[in-house]
Protein backbone atom coordinates (compact mmCIF):
# COMPACT_ATOMS: atom_id res chain seq x y z
CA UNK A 1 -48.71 -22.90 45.24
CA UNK A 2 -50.92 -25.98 44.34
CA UNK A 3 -50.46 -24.93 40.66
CA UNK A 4 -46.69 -25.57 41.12
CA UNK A 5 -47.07 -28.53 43.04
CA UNK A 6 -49.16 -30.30 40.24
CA UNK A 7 -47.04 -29.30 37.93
CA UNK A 8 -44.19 -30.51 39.99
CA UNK A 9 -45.99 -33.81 40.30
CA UNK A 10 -46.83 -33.90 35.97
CA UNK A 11 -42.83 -33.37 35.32
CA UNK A 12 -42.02 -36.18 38.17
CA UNK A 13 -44.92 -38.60 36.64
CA UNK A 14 -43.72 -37.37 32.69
CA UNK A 15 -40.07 -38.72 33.59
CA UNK A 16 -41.70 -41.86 33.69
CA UNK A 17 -43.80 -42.16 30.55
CA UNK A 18 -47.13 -41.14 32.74
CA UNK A 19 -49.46 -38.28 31.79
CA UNK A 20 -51.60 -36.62 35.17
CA UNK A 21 -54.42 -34.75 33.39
CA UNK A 22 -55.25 -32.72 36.36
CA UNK A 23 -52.05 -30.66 34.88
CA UNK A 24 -53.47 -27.81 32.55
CA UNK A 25 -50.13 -28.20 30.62
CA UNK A 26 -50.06 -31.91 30.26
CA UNK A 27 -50.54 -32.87 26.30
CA UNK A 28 -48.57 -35.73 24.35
CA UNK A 29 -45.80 -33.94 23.03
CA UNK A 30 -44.32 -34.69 19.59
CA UNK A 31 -40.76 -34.58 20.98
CA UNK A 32 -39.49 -35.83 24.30
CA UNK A 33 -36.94 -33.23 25.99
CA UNK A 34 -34.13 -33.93 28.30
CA UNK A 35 -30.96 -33.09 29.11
CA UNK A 36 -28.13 -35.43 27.59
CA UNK A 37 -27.24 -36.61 30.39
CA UNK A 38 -30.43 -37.32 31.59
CA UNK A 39 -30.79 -39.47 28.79
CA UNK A 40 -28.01 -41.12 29.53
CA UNK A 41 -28.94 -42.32 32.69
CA UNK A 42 -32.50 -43.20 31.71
CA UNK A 43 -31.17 -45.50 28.74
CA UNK A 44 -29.01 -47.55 30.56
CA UNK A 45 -32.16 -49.26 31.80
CA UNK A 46 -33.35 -50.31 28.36
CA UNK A 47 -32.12 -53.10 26.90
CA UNK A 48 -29.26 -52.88 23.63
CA UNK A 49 -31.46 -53.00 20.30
CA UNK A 50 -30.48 -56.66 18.57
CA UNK A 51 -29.13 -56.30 15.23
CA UNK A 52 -31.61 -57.26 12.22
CA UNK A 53 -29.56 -57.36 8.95
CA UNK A 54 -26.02 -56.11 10.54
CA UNK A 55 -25.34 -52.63 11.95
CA UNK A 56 -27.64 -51.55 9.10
CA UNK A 57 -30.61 -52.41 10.99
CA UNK A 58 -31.28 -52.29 14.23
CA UNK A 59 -34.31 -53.22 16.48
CA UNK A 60 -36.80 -50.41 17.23
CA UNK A 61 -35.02 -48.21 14.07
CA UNK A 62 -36.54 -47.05 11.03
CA UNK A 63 -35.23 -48.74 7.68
CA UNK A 64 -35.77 -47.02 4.22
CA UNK A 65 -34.50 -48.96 1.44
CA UNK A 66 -34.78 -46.51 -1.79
CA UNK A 67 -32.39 -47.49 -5.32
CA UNK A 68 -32.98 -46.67 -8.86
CA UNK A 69 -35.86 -49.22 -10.01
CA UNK A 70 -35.24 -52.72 -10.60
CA UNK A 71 -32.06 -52.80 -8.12
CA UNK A 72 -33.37 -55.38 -6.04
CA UNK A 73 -35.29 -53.37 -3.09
CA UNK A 74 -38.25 -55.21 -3.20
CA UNK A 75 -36.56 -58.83 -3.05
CA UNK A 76 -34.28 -57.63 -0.49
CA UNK A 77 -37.28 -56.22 1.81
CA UNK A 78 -39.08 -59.93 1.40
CA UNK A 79 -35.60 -61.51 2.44
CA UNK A 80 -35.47 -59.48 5.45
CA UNK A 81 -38.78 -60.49 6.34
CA UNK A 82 -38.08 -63.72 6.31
CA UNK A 83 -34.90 -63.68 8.00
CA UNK A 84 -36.32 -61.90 10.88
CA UNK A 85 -39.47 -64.56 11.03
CA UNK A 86 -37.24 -67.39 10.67
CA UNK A 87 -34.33 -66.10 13.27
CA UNK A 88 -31.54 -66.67 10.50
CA UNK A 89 -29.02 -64.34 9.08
CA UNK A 90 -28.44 -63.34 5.31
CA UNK A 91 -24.94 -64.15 4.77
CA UNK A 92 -22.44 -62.48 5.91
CA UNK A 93 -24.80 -59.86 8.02
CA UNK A 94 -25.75 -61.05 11.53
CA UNK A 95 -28.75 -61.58 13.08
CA UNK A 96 -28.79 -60.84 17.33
CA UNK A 97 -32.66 -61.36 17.55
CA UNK A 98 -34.70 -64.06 18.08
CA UNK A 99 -37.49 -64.95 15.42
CA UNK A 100 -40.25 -62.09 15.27
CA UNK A 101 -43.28 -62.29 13.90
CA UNK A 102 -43.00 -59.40 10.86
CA UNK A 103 -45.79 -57.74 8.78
CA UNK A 104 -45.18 -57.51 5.28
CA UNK A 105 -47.91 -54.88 3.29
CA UNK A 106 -47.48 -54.83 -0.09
CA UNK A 107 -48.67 -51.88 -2.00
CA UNK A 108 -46.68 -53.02 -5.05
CA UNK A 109 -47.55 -56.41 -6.18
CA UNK A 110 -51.21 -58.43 -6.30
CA UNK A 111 -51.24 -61.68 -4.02
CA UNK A 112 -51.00 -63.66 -7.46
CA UNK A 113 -48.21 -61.48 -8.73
CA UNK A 114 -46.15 -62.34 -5.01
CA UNK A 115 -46.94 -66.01 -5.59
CA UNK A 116 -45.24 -65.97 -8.93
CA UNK A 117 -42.33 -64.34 -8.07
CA UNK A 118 -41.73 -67.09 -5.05
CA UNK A 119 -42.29 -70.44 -7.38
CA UNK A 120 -40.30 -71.96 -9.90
CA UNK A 121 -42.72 -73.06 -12.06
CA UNK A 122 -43.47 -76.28 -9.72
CA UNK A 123 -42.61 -75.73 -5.95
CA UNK A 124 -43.52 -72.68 -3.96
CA UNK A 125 -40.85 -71.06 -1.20
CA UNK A 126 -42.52 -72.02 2.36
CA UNK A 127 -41.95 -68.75 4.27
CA UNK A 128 -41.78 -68.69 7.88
CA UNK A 129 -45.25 -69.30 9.73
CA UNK A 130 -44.86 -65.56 11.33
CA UNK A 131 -44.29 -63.84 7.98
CA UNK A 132 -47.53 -61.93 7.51
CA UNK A 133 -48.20 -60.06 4.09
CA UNK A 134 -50.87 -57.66 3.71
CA UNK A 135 -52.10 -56.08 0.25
CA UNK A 136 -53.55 -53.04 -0.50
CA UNK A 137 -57.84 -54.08 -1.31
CA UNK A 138 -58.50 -51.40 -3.87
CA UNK A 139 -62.35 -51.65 -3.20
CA UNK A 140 -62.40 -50.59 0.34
CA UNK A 141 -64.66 -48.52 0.84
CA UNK A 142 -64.25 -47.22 4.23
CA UNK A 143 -61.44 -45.25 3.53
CA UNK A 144 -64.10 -42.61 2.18
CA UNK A 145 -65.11 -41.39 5.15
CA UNK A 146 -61.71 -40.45 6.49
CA UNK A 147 -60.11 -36.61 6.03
CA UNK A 148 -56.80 -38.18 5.40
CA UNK A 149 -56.10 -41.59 3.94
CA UNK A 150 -52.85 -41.47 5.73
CA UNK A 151 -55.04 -41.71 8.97
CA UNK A 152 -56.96 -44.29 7.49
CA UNK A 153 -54.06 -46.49 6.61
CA UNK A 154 -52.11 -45.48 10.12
CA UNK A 155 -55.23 -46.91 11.73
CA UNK A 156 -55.28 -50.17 9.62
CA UNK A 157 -51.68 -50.94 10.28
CA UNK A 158 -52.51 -50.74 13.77
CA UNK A 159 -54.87 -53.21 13.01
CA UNK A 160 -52.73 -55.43 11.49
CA UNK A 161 -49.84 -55.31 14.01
CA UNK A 162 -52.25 -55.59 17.06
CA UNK A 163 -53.86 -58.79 15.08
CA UNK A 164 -50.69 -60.44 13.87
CA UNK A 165 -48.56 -59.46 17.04
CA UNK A 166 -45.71 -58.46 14.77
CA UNK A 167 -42.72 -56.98 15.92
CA UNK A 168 -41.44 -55.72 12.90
CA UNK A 169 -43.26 -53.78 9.69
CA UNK A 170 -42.12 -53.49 6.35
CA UNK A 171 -44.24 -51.14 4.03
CA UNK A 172 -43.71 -51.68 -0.02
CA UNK A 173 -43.84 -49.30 -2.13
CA UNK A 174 -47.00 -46.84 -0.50
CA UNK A 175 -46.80 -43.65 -2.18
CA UNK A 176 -46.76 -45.32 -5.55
CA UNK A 177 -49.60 -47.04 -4.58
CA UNK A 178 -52.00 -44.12 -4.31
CA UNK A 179 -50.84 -42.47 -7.69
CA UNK A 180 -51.75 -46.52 -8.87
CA UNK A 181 -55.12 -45.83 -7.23
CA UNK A 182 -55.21 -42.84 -9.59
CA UNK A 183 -54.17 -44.08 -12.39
CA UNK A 184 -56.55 -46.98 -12.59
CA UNK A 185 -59.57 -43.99 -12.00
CA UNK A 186 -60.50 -45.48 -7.90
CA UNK A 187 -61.24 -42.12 -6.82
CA UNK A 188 -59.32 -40.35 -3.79
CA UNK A 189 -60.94 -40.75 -0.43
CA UNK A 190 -60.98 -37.41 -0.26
CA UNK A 191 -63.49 -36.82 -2.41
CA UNK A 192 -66.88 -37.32 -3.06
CA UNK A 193 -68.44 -38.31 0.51
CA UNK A 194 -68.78 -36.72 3.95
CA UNK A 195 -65.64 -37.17 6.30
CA UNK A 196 -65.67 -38.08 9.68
């Protein structure tokens, strides 16, 4: 009977987002479960996602860009970030939110490399004052004591959004970036040193 009635009391308090560890069964689960309906009901509540480069982007929604090389996705991704720092449109897509701060990480190209590309030759692009870019620091060393270097980086963006208060994240180029690691003989943070 009790065992019920907690339970009873961990679906009511899941409904809302809230966990009651007293429940034997209560763990973070991967996928949220309801019936259609349900959600249905529960979403009217939450406000409509603003658009972020036209019905191809949406607030809150994962964007991959991926082309052939060369086509553009990198200068496209730094457009959107400025767009959505700025609070103006590329032509002809539209633009429903208001200016958010965005973090930019960069796996692909070196601060000086980034510069270059936005200068020509005597006056540099001023991008808006929340645009953050971040760049991969090759000589980090406290990635080595992490199992995973996808934890490690999870936990840096975290960082980074937490710090810059950005509402939007736009990763360049990351698995690239640790066969570059390779390449240039940095060795893997999975080897060589004890894990945590």
């Amino acid at each position: 009977m009790i065992q019920k009635h907690v339970r009873d009391m961990a679906d009511a308090a899941a409904r809302k987002g809230q966990i009651v560890f007293s429940d034997p069964d209560a763990v973070v689960e991967l996928f949220d479960i309801y019936p259609a309906n349900e959600w249905m009901v529960m979403e009217t509540e939450h406000e409509t996602p603003q658009m972020l480069f036209g019905n191809f982007w949406l607030q809150g929604e994962l964007c991959i860009l991926f082309a052939d090389t060369n086509m553009g996705k990198s200068l496209l991704a730094v457009q959107l970030a400025d767009s959505i720092s700025r609070g103006e449109p590329i032509a002809p897509f539209a633009l429903g939110a208001d200016a958010s701060p965005v973090l930019y990480i960069d796996f692909e190209l070196s601060g000086k490399q980034f510069e270059q590309r936005y200068t020509d030759g005597q006056n540099r692009y001023h991008f808006a004052t929340e645009f953050y870019r971040g760049e991969y620091n090759q000589f980090n060393r406290a990635s080595s004591h992490y199992q995973k270097l996808d934890k490690y980086v999870i936990e840096a963006l975290t960082r980074g959004i937490k710090r810059t208060g950005a509402e939007v994240l736009i990763i360049e180029h990351y698995l690239p970036a640790q066969r570059n690691r390779e390449r240039r003989g940095c060795p893997h943070p999975d080897e060589g040193t004890e894990k945590a």
